[in-house]
C-alpha atoms as a PDB file:
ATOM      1  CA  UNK A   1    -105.891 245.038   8.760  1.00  0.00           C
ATOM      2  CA  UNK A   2    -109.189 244.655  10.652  1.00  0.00           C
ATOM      3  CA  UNK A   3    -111.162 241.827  10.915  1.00  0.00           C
ATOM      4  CA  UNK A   4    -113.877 240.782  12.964  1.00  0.00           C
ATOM      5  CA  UNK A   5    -115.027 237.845  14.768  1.00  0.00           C
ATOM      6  CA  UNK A   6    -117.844 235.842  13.629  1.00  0.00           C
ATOM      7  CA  UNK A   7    -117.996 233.097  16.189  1.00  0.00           C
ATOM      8  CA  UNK A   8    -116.551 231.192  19.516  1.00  0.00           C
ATOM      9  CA  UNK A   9    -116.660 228.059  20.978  1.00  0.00           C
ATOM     10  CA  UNK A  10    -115.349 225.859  23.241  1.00  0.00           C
ATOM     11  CA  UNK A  11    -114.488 222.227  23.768  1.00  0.00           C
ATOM     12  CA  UNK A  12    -115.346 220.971  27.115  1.00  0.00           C
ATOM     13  CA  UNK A  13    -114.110 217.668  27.037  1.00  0.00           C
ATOM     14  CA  UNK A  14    -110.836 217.629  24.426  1.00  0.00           C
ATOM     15  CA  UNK A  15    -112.202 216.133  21.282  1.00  0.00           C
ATOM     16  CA  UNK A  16    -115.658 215.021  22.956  1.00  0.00           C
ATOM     17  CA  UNK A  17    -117.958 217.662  22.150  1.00  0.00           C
ATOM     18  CA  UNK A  18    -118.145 221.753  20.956  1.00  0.00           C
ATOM     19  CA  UNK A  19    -120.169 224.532  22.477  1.00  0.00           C
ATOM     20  CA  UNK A  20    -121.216 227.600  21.057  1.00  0.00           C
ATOM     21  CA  UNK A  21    -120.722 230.981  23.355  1.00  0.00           C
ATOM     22  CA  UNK A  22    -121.230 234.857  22.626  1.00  0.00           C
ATOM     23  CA  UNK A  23    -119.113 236.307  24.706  1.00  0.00           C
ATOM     24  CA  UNK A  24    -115.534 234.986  26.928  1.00  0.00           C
ATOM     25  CA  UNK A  25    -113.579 236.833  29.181  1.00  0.00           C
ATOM     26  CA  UNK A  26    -109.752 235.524  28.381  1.00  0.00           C
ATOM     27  CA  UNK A  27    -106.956 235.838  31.285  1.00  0.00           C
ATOM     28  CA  UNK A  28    -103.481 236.297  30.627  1.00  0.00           C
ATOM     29  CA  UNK A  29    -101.387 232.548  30.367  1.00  0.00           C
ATOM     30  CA  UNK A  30    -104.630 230.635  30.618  1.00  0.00           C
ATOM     31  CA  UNK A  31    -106.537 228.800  27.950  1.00  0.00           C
ATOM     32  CA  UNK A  32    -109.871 230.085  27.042  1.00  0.00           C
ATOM     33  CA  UNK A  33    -112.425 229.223  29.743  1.00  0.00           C
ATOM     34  CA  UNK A  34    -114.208 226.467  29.728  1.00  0.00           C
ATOM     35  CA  UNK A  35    -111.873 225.259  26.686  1.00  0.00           C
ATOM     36  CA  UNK A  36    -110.553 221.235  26.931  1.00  0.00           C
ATOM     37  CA  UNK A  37    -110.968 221.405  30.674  1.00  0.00           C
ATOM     38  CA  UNK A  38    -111.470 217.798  30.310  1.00  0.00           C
ATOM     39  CA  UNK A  39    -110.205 215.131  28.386  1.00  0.00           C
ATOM     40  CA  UNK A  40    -109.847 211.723  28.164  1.00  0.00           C
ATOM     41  CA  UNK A  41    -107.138 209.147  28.856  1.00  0.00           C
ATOM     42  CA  UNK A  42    -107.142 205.502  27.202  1.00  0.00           C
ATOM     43  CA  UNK A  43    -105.552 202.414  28.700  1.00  0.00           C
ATOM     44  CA  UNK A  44    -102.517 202.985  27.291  1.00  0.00           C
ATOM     45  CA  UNK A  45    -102.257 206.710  28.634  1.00  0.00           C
ATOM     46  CA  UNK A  46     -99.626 207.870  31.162  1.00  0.00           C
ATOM     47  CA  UNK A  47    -101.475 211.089  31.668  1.00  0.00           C
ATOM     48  CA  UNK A  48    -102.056 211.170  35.745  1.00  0.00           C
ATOM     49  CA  UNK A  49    -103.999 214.374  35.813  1.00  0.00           C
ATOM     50  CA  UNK A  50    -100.806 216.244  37.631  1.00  0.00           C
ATOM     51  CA  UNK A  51    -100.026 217.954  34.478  1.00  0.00           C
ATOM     52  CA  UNK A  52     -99.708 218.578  30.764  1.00  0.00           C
ATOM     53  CA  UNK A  53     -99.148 215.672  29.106  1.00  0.00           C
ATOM     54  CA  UNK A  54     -99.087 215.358  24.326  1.00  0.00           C
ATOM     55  CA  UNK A  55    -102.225 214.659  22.759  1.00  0.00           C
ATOM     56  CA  UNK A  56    -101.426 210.700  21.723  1.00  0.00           C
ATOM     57  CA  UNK A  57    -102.210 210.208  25.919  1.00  0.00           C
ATOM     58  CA  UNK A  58    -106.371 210.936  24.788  1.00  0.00           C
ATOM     59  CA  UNK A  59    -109.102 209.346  22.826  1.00  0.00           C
ATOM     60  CA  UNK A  60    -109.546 212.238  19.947  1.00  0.00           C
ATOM     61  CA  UNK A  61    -110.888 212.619  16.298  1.00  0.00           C
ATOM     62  CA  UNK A  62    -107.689 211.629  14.491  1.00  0.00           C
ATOM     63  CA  UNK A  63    -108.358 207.813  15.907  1.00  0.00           C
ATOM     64  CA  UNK A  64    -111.540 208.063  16.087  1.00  0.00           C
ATOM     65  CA  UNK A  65    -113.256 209.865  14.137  1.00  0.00           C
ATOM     66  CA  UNK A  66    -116.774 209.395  15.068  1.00  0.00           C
ATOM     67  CA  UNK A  67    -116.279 211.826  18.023  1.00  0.00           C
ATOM     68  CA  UNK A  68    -115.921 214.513  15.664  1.00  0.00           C
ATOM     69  CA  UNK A  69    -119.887 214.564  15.795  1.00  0.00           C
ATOM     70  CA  UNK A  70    -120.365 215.413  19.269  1.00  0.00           C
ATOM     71  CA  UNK A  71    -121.797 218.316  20.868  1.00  0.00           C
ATOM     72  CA  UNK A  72    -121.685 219.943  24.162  1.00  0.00           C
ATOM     73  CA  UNK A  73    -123.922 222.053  26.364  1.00  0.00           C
ATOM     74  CA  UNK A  74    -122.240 223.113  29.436  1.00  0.00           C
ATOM     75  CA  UNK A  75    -124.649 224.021  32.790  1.00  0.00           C
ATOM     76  CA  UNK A  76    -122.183 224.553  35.894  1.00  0.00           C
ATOM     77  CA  UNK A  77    -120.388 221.691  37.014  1.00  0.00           C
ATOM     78  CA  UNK A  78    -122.714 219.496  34.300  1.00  0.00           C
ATOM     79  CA  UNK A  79    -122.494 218.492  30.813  1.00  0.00           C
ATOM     80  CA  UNK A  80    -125.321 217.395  28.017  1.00  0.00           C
ATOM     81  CA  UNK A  81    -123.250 215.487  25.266  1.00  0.00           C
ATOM     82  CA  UNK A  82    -125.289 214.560  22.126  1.00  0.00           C
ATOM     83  CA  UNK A  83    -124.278 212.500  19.326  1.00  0.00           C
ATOM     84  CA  UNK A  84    -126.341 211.551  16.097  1.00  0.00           C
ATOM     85  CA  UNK A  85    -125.965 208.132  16.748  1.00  0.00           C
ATOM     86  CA  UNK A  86    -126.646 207.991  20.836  1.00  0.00           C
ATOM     87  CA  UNK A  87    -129.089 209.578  23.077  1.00  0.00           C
ATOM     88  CA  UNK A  88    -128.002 212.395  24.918  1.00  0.00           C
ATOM     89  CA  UNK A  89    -126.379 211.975  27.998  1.00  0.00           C
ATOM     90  CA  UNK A  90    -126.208 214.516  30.985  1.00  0.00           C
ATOM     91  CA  UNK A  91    -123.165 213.747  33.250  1.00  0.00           C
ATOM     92  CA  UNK A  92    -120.691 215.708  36.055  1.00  0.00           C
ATOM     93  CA  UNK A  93    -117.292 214.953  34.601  1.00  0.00           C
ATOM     94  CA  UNK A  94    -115.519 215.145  37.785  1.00  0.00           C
ATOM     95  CA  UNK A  95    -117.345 212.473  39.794  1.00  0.00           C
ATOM     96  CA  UNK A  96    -119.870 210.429  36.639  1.00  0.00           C
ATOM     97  CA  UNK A  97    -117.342 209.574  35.039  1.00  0.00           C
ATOM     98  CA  UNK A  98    -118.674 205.869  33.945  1.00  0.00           C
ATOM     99  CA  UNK A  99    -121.487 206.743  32.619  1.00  0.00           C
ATOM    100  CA  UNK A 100    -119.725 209.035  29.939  1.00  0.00           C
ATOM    101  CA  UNK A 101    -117.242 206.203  29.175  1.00  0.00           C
ATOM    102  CA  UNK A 102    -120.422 203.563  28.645  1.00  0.00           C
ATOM    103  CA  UNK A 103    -121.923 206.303  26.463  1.00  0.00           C
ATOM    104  CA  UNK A 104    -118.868 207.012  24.479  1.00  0.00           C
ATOM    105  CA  UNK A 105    -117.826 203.169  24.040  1.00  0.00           C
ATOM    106  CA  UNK A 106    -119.828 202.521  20.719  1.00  0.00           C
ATOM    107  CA  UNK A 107    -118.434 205.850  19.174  1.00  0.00           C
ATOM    108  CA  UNK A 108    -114.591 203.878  19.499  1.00  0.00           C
ATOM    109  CA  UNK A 109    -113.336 201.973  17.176  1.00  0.00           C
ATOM    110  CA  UNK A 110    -112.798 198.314  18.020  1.00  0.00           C
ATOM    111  CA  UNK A 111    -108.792 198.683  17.271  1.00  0.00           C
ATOM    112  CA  UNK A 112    -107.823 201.744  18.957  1.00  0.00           C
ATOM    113  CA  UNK A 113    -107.309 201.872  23.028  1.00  0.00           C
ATOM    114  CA  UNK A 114    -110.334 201.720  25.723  1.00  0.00           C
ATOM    115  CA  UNK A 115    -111.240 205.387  26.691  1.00  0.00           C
ATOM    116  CA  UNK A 116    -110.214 204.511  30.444  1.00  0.00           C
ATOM    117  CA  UNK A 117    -110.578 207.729  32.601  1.00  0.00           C
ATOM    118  CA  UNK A 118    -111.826 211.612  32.579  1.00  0.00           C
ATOM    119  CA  UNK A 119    -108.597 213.611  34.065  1.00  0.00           C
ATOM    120  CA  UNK A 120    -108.425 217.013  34.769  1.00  0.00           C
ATOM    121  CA  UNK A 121    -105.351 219.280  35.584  1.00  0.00           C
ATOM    122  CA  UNK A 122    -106.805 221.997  37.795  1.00  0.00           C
ATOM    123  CA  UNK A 123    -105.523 225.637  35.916  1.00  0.00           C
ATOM    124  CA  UNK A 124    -104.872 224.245  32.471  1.00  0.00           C
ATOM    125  CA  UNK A 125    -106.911 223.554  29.878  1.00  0.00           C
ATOM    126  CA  UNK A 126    -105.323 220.237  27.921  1.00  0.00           C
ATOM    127  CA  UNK A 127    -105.012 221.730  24.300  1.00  0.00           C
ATOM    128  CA  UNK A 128    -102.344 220.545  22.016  1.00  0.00           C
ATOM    129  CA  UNK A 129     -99.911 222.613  22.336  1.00  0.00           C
ATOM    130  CA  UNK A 130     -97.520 222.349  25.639  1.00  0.00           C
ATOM    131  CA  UNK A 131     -98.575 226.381  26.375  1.00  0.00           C
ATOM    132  CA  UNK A 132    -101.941 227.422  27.273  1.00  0.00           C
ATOM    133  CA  UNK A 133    -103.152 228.165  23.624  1.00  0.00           C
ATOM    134  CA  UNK A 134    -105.853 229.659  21.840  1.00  0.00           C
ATOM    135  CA  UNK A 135    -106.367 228.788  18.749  1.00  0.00           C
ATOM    136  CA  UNK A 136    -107.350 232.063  15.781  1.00  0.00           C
ATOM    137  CA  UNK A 137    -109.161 230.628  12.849  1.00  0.00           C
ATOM    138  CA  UNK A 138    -109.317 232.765   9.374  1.00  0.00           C
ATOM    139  CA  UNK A 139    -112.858 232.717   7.563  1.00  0.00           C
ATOM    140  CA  UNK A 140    -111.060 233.235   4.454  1.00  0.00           C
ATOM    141  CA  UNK A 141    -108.661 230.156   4.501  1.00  0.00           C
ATOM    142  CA  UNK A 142    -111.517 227.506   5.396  1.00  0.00           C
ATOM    143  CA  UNK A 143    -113.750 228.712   2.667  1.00  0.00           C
ATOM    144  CA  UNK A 144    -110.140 228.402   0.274  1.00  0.00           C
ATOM    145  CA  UNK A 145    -109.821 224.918   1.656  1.00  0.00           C
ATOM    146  CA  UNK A 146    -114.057 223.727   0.802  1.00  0.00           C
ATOM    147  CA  UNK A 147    -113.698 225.351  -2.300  1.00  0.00           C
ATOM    148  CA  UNK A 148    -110.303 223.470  -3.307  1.00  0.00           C
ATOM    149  CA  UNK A 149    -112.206 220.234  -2.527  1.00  0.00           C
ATOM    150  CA  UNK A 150    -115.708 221.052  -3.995  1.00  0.00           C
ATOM    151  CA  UNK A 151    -117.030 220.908  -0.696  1.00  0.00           C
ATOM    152  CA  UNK A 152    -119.353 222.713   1.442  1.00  0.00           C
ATOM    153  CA  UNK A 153    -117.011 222.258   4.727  1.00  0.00           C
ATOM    154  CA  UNK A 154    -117.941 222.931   8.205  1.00  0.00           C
ATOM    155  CA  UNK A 155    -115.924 224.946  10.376  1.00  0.00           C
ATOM    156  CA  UNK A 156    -116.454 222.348  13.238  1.00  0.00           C
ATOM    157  CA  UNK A 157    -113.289 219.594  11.562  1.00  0.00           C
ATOM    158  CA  UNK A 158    -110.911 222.601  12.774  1.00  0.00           C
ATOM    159  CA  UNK A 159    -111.752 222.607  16.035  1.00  0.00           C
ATOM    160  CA  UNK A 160    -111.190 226.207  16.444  1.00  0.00           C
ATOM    161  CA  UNK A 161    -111.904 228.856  19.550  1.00  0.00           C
ATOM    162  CA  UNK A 162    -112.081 232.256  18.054  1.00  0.00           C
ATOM    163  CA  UNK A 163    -113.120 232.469  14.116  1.00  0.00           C
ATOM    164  CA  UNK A 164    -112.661 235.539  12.102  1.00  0.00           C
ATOM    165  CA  UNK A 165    -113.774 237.434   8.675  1.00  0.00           C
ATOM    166  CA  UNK A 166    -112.875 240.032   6.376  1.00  0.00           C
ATOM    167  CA  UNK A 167    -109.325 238.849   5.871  1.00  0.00           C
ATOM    168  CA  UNK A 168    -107.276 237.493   2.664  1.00  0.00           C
ATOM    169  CA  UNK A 169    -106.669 234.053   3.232  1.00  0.00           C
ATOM    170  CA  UNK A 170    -103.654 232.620   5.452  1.00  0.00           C
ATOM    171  CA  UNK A 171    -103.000 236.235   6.104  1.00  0.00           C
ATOM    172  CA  UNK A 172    -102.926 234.867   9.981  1.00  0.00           C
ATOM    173  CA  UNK A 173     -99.308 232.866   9.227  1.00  0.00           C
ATOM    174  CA  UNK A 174     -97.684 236.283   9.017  1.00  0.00           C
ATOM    175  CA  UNK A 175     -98.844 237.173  12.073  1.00  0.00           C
ATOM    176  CA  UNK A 176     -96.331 234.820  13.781  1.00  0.00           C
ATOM    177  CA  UNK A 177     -94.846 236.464  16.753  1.00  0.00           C
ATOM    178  CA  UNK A 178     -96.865 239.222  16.554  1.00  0.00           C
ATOM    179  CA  UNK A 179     -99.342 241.132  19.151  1.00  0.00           C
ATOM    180  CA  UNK A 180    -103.016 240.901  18.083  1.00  0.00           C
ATOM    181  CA  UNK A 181    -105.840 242.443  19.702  1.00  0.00           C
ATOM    182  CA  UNK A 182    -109.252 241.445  19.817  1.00  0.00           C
ATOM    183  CA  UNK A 183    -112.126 242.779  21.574  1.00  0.00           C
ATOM    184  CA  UNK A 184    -110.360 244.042  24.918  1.00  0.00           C
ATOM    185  CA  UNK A 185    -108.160 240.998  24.862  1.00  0.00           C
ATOM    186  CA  UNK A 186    -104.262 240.947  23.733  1.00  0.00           C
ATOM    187  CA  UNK A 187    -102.613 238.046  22.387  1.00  0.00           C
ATOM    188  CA  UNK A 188     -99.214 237.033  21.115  1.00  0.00           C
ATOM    189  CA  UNK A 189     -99.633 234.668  17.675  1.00  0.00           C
ATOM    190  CA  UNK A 190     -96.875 231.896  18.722  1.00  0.00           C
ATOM    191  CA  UNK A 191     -97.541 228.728  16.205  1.00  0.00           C
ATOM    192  CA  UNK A 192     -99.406 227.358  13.056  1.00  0.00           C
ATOM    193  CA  UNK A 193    -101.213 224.834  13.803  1.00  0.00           C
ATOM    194  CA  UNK A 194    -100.434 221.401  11.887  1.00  0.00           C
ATOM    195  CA  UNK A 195    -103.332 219.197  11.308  1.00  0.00           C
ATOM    196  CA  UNK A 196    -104.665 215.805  11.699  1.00  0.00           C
ATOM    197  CA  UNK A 197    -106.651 213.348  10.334  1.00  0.00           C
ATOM    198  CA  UNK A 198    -109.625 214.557  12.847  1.00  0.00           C
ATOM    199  CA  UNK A 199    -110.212 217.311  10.111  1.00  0.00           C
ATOM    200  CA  UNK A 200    -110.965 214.691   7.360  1.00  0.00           C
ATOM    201  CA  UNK A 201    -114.311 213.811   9.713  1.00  0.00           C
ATOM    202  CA  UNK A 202    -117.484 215.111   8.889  1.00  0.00           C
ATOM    203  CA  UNK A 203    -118.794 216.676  12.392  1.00  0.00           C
ATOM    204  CA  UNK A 204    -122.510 216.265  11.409  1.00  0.00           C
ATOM    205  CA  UNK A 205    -121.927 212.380  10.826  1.00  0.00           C
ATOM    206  CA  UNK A 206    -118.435 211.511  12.625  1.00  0.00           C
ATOM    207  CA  UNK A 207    -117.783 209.803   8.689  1.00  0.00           C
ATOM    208  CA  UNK A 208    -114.446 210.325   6.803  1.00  0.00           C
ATOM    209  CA  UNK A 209    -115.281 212.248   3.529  1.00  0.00           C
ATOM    210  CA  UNK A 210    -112.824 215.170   2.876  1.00  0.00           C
ATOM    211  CA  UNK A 211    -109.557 215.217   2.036  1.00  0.00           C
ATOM    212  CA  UNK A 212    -108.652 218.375   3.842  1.00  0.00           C
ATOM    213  CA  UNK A 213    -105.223 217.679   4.574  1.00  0.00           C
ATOM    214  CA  UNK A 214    -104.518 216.529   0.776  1.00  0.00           C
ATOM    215  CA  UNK A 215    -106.076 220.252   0.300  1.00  0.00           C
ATOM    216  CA  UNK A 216    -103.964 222.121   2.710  1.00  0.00           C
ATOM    217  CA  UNK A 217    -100.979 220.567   1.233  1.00  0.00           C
ATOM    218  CA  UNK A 218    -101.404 222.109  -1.767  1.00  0.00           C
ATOM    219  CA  UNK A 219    -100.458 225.127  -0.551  1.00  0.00           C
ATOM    220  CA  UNK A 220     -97.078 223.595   0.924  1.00  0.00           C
ATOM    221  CA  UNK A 221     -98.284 222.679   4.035  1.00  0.00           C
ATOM    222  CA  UNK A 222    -100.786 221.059   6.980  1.00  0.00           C
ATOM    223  CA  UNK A 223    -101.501 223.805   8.827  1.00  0.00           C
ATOM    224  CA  UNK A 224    -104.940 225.531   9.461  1.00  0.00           C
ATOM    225  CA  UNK A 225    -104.981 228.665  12.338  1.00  0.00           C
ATOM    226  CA  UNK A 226    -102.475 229.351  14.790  1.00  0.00           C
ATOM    227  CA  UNK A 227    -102.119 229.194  18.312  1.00  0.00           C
ATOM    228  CA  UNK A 228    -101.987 232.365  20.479  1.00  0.00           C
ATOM    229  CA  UNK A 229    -101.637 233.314  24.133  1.00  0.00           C
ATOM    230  CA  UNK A 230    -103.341 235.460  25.875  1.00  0.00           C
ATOM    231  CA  UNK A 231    -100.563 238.229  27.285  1.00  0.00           C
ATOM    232  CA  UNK A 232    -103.954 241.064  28.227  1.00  0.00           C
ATOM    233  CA  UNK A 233    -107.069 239.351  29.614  1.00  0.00           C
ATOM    234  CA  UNK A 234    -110.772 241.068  28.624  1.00  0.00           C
ATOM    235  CA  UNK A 235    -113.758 240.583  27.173  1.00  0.00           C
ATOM    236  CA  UNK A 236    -113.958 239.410  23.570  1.00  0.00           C
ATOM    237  CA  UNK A 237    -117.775 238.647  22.319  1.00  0.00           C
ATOM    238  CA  UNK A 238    -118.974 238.054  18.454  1.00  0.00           C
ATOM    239  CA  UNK A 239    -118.907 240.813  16.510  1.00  0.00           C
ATOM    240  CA  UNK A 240    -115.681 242.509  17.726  1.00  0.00           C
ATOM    241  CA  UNK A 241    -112.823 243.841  16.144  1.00  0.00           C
ATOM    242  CA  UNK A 242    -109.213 242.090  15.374  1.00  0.00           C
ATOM    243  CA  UNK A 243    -106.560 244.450  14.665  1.00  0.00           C
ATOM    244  CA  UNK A 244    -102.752 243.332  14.127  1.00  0.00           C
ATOM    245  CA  UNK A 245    -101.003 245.606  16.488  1.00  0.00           C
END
């Protein structure tokens, strides 16, 4: 099996915002970099910043959905967040932090928790899962899952890090506790990953309009990718090879 990847991107701010990159240099046990470095707390969070804490502590897409349509562009120790429906907004997450929240207020829906604070735990990027993941995302499986709904999806409701082609569909749930290697990087496959409601969001309007997890389930299940960690750091960039070692 060789496959080969077709894009990456990172999440600055966990569920605020995507970002495009070429290349990444991984390190062992750490998320990718520059991956949910951020993320943000509502008033009902106990997440302190002093570490990992499950993803029902943050505003995200399942809740509200309209953040699905953000973008990021990182620059240093800045961030550009754009949103269809706002005017871009150019902040330091570590020390502006009010000006994101007043930008991101209209986005929340009027029943769901104030987005109260921007924490960050210093080493670990906040993903999902209670390991430092990276998530693998099949080609082959999204275009199953647009083509079970009659819809042209984008790859942007999964959320992904490190997309893949030229592989049969779901073929990356049998790598499960396997060693995969991609670029000069060597991870071990460790979870599926179960989805949420953030999928059924349309990233280009932040609008509920697909029924993806009605879709997955007819396969038997919610999942979409799986989560790997990153046991040889290196260089991974677009166009490399994944081969199941």
């Amino acid at each position: 099996m060789t496959a080969e990847v077709t894009q990456l991107w990172r999440h600055p701010i966990k569920s605020h915002g995507r970002e495009a990159v070429e290349t990444v240099t991984v390190i062992p046990g750490q998320t990718m970099p520059g991956d949910r470095v951020w993320a943000v707390a509502h008033e009902a969070s106990k997440a302190d910043g002093s570490g990992w804490v499950p993803c029902a502590n943050f505003s995200r897409g399942a809740k509200a959905p309209q953040l699905m349509a953000i973008s990021a562009l990182s620059d240093g120790d800045t961030l550009t967040v754009s949103h269809p429906d706002r005017p871009d907004l150019t902040f330091a997450p570590d020390n502006e932090q009010q000006a994101f929240l007043d930008w991101v207020k209209p986005l929340m829906p009027a029943d769901r928790a104030t987005s109260a604070r921007i924490i960050r735990v210093p080493g670990r990027g906040m993903t999902d899962s209670d390991f430092p993941s990276i998530s693998l995302c099949n080609m082959a499986s999204h275009r199953a899952v647009g083509q079970k709904l009659g819809q042209d999806l984008s790859i942007h409701r999964w959320r992904g890090n490190i997309w893949f082609d030229d592989m049969p569909l779901w073929e990356e749930f049998d790598w499960l506790g396997r060693e995969v290697q991609i670029g000069e990087a060597v991870f071990s496959v460790r979870e599926r990953i179960t989805r949420c409601l953030a999928t059924t969001a349309n990233p280009d309007t932040g609008v509920r309009d697909a029924d993806t997890l009605g879709a997955l389930e007819t396969w038997g299940h919610k999942d979409f990718g799986v989560y790997a960690e990153v046991l040889k750091g290196g260089k991974i960039s677009v166009g490399d090879k994944v081969e199941l070692l």
